[in-house]
Protein backbone atom coordinates (compact mmCIF):
# COMPACT_ATOMS: atom_id res chain seq x y z
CA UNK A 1 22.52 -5.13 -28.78
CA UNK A 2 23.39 -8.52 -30.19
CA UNK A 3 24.32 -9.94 -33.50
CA UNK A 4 21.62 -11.73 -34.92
CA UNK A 5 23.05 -15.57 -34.90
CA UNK A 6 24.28 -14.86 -31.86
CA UNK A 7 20.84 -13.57 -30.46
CA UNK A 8 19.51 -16.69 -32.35
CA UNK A 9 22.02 -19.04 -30.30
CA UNK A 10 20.41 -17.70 -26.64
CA UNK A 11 16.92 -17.57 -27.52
CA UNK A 12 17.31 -21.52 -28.96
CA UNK A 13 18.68 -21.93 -25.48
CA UNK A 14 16.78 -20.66 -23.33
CA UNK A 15 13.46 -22.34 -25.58
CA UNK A 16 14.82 -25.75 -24.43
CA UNK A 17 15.26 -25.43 -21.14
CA UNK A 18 11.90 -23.36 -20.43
CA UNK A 19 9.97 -25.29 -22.56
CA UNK A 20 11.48 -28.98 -21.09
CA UNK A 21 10.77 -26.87 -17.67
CA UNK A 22 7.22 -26.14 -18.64
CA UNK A 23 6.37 -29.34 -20.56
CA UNK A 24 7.68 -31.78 -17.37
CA UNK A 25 7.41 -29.68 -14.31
CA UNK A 26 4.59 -27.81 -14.68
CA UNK A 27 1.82 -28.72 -16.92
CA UNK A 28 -0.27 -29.73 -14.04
CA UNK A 29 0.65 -27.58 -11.63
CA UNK A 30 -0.36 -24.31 -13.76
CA UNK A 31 -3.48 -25.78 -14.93
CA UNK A 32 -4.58 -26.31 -11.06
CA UNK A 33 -3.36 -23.37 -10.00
CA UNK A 34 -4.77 -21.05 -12.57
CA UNK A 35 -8.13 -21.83 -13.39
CA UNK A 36 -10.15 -20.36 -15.96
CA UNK A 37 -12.83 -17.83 -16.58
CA UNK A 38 -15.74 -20.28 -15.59
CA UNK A 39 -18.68 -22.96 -16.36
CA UNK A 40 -19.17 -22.50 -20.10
CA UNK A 41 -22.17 -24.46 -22.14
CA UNK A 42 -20.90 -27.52 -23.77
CA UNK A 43 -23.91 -29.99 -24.85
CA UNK A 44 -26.91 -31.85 -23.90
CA UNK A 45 -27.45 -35.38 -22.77
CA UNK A 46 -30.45 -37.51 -20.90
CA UNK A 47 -31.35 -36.66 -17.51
CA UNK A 48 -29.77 -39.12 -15.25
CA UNK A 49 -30.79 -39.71 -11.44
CA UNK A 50 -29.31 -36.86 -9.13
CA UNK A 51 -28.77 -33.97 -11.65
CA UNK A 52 -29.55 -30.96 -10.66
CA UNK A 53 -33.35 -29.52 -12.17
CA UNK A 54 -31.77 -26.42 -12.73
CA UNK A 55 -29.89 -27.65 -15.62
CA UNK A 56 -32.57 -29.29 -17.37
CA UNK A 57 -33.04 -27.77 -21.16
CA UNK A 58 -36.66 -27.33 -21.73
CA UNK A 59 -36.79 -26.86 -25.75
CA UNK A 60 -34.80 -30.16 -26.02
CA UNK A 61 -37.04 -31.51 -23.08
CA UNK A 62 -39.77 -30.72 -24.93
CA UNK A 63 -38.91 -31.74 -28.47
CA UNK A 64 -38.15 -35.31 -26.89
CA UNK A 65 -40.96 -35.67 -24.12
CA UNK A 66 -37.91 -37.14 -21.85
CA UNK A 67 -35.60 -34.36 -19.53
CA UNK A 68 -32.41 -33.70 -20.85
CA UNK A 69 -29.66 -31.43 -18.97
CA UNK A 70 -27.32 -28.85 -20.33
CA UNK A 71 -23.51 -30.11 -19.36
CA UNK A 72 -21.20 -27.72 -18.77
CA UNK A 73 -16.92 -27.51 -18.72
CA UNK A 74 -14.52 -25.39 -17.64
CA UNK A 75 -13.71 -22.44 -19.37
CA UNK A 76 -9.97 -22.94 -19.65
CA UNK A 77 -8.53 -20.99 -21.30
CA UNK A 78 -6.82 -17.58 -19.75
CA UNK A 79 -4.68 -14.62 -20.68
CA UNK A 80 -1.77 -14.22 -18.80
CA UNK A 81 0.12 -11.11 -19.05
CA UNK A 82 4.17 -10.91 -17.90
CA UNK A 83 4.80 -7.36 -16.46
CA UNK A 84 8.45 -7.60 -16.63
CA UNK A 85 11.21 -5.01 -15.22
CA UNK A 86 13.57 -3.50 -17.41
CA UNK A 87 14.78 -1.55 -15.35
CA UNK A 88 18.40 -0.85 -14.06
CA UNK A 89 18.51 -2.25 -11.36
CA UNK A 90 17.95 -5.38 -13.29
CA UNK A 91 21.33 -5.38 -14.64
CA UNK A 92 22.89 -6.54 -11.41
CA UNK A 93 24.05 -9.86 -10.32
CA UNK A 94 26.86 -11.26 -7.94
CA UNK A 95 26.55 -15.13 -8.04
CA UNK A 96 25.33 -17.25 -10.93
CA UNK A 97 23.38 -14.83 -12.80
CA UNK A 98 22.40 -11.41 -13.48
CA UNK A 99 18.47 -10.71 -12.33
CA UNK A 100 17.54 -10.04 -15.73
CA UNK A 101 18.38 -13.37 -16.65
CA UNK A 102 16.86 -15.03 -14.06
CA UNK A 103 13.41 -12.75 -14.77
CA UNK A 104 13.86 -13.83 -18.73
CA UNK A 105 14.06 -17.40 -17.72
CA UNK A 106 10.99 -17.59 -15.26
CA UNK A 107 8.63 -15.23 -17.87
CA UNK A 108 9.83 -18.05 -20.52
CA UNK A 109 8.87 -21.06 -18.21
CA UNK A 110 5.77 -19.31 -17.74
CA UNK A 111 5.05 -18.57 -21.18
CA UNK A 112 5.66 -21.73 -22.55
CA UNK A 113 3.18 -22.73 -19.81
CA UNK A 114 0.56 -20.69 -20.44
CA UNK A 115 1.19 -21.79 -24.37
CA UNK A 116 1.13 -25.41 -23.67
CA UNK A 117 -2.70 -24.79 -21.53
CA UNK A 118 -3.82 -23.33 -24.66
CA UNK A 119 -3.36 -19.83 -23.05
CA UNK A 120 -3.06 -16.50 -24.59
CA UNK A 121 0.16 -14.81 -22.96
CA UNK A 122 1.15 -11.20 -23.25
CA UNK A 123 3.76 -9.13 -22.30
CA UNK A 124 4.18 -5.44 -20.57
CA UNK A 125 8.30 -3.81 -20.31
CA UNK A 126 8.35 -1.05 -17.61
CA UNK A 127 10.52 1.06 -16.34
CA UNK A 128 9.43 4.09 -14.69
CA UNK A 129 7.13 4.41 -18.30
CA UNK A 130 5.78 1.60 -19.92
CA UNK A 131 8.11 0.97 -22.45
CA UNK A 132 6.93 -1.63 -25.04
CA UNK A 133 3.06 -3.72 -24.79
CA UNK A 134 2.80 -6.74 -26.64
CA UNK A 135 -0.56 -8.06 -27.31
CA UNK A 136 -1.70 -11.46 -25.86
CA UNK A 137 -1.40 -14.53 -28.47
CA UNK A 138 -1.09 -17.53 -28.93
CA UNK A 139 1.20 -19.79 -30.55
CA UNK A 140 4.98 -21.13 -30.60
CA UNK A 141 6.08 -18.00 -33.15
CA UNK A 142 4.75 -15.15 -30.84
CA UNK A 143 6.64 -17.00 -27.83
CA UNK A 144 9.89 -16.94 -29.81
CA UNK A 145 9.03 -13.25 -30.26
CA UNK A 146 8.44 -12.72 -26.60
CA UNK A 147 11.83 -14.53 -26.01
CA UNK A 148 13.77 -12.41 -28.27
CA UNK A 149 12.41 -8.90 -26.98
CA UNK A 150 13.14 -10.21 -23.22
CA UNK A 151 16.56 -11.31 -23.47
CA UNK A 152 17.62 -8.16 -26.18
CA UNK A 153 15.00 -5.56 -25.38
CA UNK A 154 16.78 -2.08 -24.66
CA UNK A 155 15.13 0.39 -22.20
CA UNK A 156 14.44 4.40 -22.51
CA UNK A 157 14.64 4.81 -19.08
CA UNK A 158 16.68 2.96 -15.97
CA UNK A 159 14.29 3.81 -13.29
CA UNK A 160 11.42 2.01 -11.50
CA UNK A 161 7.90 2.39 -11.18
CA UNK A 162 5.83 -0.82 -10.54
CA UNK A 163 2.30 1.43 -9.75
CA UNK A 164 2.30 3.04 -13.32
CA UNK A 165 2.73 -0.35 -14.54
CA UNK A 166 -0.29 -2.23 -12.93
CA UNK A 167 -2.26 0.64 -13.86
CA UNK A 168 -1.33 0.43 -17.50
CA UNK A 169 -2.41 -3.21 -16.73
CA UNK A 170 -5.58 -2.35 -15.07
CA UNK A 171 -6.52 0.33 -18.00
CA UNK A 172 -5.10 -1.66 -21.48
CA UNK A 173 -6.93 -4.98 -20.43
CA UNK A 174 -10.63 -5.06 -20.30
CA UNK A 175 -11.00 -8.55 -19.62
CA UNK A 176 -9.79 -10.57 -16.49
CA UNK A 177 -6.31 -12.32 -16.78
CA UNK A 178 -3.51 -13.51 -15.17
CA UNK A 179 -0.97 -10.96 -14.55
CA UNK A 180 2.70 -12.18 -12.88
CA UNK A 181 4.98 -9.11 -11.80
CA UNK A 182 8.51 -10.01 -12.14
CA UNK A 183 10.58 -7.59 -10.68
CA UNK A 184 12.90 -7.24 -8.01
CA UNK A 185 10.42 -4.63 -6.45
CA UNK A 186 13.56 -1.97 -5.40
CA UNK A 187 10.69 0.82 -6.21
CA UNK A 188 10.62 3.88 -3.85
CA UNK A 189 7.23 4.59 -4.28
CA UNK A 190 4.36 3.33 -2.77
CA UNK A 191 2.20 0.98 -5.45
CA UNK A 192 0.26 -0.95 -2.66
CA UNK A 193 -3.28 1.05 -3.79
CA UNK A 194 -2.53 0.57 -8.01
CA UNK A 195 -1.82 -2.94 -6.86
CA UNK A 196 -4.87 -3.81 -4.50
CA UNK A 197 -6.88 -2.08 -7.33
CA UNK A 198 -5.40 -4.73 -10.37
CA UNK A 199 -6.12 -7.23 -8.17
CA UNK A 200 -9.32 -7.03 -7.59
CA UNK A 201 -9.80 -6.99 -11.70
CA UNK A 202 -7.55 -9.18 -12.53
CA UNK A 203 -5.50 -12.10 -10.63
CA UNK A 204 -2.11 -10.57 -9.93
CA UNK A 205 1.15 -12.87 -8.58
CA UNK A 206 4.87 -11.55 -7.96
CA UNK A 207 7.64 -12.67 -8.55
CA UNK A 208 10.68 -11.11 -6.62
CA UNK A 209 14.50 -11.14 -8.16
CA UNK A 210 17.10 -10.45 -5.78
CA UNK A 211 20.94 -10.93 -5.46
CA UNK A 212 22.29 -12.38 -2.55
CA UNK A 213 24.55 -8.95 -1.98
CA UNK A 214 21.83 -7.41 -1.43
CA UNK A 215 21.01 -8.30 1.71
CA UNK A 216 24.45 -9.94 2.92
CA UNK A 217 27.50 -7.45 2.05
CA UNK A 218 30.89 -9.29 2.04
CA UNK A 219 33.49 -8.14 4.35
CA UNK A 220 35.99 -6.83 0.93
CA UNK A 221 37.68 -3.90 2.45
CA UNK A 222 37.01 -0.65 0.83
CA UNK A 223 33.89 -0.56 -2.85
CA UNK A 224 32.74 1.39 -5.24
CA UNK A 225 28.83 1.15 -5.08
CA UNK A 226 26.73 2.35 -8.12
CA UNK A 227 22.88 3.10 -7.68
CA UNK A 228 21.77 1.39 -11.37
CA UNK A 229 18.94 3.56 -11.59
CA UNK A 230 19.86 7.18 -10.33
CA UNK A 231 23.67 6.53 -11.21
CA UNK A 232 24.95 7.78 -7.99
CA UNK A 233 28.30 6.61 -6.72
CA UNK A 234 29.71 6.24 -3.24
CA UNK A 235 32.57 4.33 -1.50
CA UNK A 236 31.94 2.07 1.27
CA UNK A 237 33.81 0.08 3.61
CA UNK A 238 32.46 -3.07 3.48
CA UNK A 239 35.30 -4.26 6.57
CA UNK A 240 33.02 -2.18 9.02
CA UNK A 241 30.87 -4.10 10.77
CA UNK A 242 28.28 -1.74 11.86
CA UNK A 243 28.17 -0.91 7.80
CA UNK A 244 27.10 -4.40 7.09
CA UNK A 245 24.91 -4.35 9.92
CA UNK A 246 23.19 -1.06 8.40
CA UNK A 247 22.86 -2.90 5.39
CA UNK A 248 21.45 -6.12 6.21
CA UNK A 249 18.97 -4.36 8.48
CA UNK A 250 17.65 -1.91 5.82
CA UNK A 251 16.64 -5.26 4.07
CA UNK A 252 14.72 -6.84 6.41
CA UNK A 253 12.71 -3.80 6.79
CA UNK A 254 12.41 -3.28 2.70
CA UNK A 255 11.54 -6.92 2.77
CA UNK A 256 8.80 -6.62 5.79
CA UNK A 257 7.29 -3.38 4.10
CA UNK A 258 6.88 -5.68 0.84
CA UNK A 259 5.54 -8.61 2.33
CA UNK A 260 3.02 -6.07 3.90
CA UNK A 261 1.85 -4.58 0.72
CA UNK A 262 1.24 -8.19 -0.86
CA UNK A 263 -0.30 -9.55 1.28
CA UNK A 264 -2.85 -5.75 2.09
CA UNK A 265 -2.96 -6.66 -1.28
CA UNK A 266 -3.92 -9.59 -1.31
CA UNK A 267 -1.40 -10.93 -4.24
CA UNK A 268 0.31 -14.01 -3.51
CA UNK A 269 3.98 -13.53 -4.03
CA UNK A 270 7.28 -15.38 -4.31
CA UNK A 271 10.92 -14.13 -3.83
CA UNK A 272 13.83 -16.16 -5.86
CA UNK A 273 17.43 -15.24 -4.89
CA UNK A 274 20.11 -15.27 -8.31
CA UNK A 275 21.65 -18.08 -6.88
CA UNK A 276 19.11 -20.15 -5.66
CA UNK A 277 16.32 -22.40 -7.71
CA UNK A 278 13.45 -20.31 -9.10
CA UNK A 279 11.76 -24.06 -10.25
CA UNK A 280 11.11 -24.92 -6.71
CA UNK A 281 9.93 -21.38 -5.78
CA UNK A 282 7.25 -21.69 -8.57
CA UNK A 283 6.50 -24.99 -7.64
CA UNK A 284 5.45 -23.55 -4.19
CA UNK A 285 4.04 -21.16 -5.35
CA UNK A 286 1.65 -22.73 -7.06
CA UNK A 287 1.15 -25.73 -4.84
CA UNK A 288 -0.43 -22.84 -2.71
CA UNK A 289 -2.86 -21.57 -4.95
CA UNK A 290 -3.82 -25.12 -5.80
């Protein structure tokens, strides 16, 4: 836990660089990519050559003797919920940043976003429980809240499980939103059903975290390995080839057997190494969905 100026200090920091992000790098981008609920009514105006007979407004026709049409806009605006990871496993990061800071800096670029689209936004901790829910609102004061809670929120629990999550998702929100999982997904259960099931209520994206050690051990001679969630410890010998072999191998699969339950899923998805930049991930990312 942090002392309250110096709690201030980050979440002023992080507000202008997510928010510059958000403002100049993505304003368009998240309003084509995420489009609202629908046509909704907005007025009535003189029937003009080629528009469509369906739309005509027969009490107004009538009250004028001349056709007049119904025009209609999009329904903009959205609520986006952030289903963000607390777990662990989070707490883990070998080159520029820890994965929890890279997760609190995407759900802020995405907040301010959604804020600056005249977007509700919402957020959902989990663990292997859901451990806090906040509401979707609007407005610069509940994003500063949001802020706060993501970069000095303290878990119950250090495990992971992203199925319990999209089901608390799927249950606590009646309406359609957008939903963005950021996590870095390192969940031994299977969530592919809970998933496939949010999705088809909601619009679901994911956002994977991951540390380039994860995949790539370096060749250090002899380490202490702690599992962040379980709190198991082991030595390895990272000098043995066939160990970093083992190791790079079992990620390739994890990452295959992920990439397979997205896209079963049918969830687009994104992965975002610490050390790389998560702006031109996003920017992909929604460049595809445009």
């Amino acid at each position: 836990m942090e002392g309250s100026s110096d709690l201030l200090r980050r979440v002023r920091q992080i507000e202008i660089k997510t928010r510059g992000l958000s403002s100049n790098i993505f304003a368009g981008e998240y309003h084509s990519a995420f489009k609202g609920r629908g046509m909704a009514f907005s007025e009535v105006r003189e029937y003009q050559y080629g528009d469509d007979i369906r739309d005509i407004e027969w009490n107004v026709t009538a009250r004028f003797s001349k056709p007049y049409v119904k025009v209609f806009e999009e329904e903009r605006e959205l609520t986006v919920m952030l289903l963000v990871d607390v777990s662990g496993s989070l707490n883990f990061g070998t080159q520029r940043q820890l994965k929890r800071d890279m997760v609190t800096e995407i759900a802020a670029t995405l907040a301010f976003s959604a804020i600056q689209n005249n977007d509700k936004i919402g957020v959902i901790f989990f663990t292997d429980r859901i451990e806090k829910f906040i509401p979707p609102k609007k407005g610069r004061k509940h994003i500063l809240y949001i802020i706060r809670e993501l970069l000095d929120f303290q878990a119950q629990s250090t495990r992971t499980d992203v199925g319990q999550a999209v089901q608390y998702l799927t249950q606590a929100l009646k309406r359609r939103c957008t939903a963005f999982v950021l996590s870095d997904f390192l969940d031994q259960r299977d969530f592919r059903q809970p998933l496939t099931i949010a999705n088809r209520k909601h619009d679901v994206v994911a956002i994977q975290v991951y540390d380039r050690r994860v995949e790539e051990l370096p060749d250090v001679g002899l380490m202490r390995v702690r599992d962040a969630e379980t709190g198991f410890e082991r030595f390895i010998d990272t000098s043995d080839k066939a160990v970093r072999q083992a190791q790079a191998q079992w990620w390739r699969k994890r990452s295959e057997q992920l990439r397979d339950t997205f896209s079963r899923s049918s969830v687009d998805a994104v992965s975002v190494r610490t050390d790389q930049d998560y702006v031109a991930a996003l920017m992909n990312l929604f460049a595809k969905r445009s």
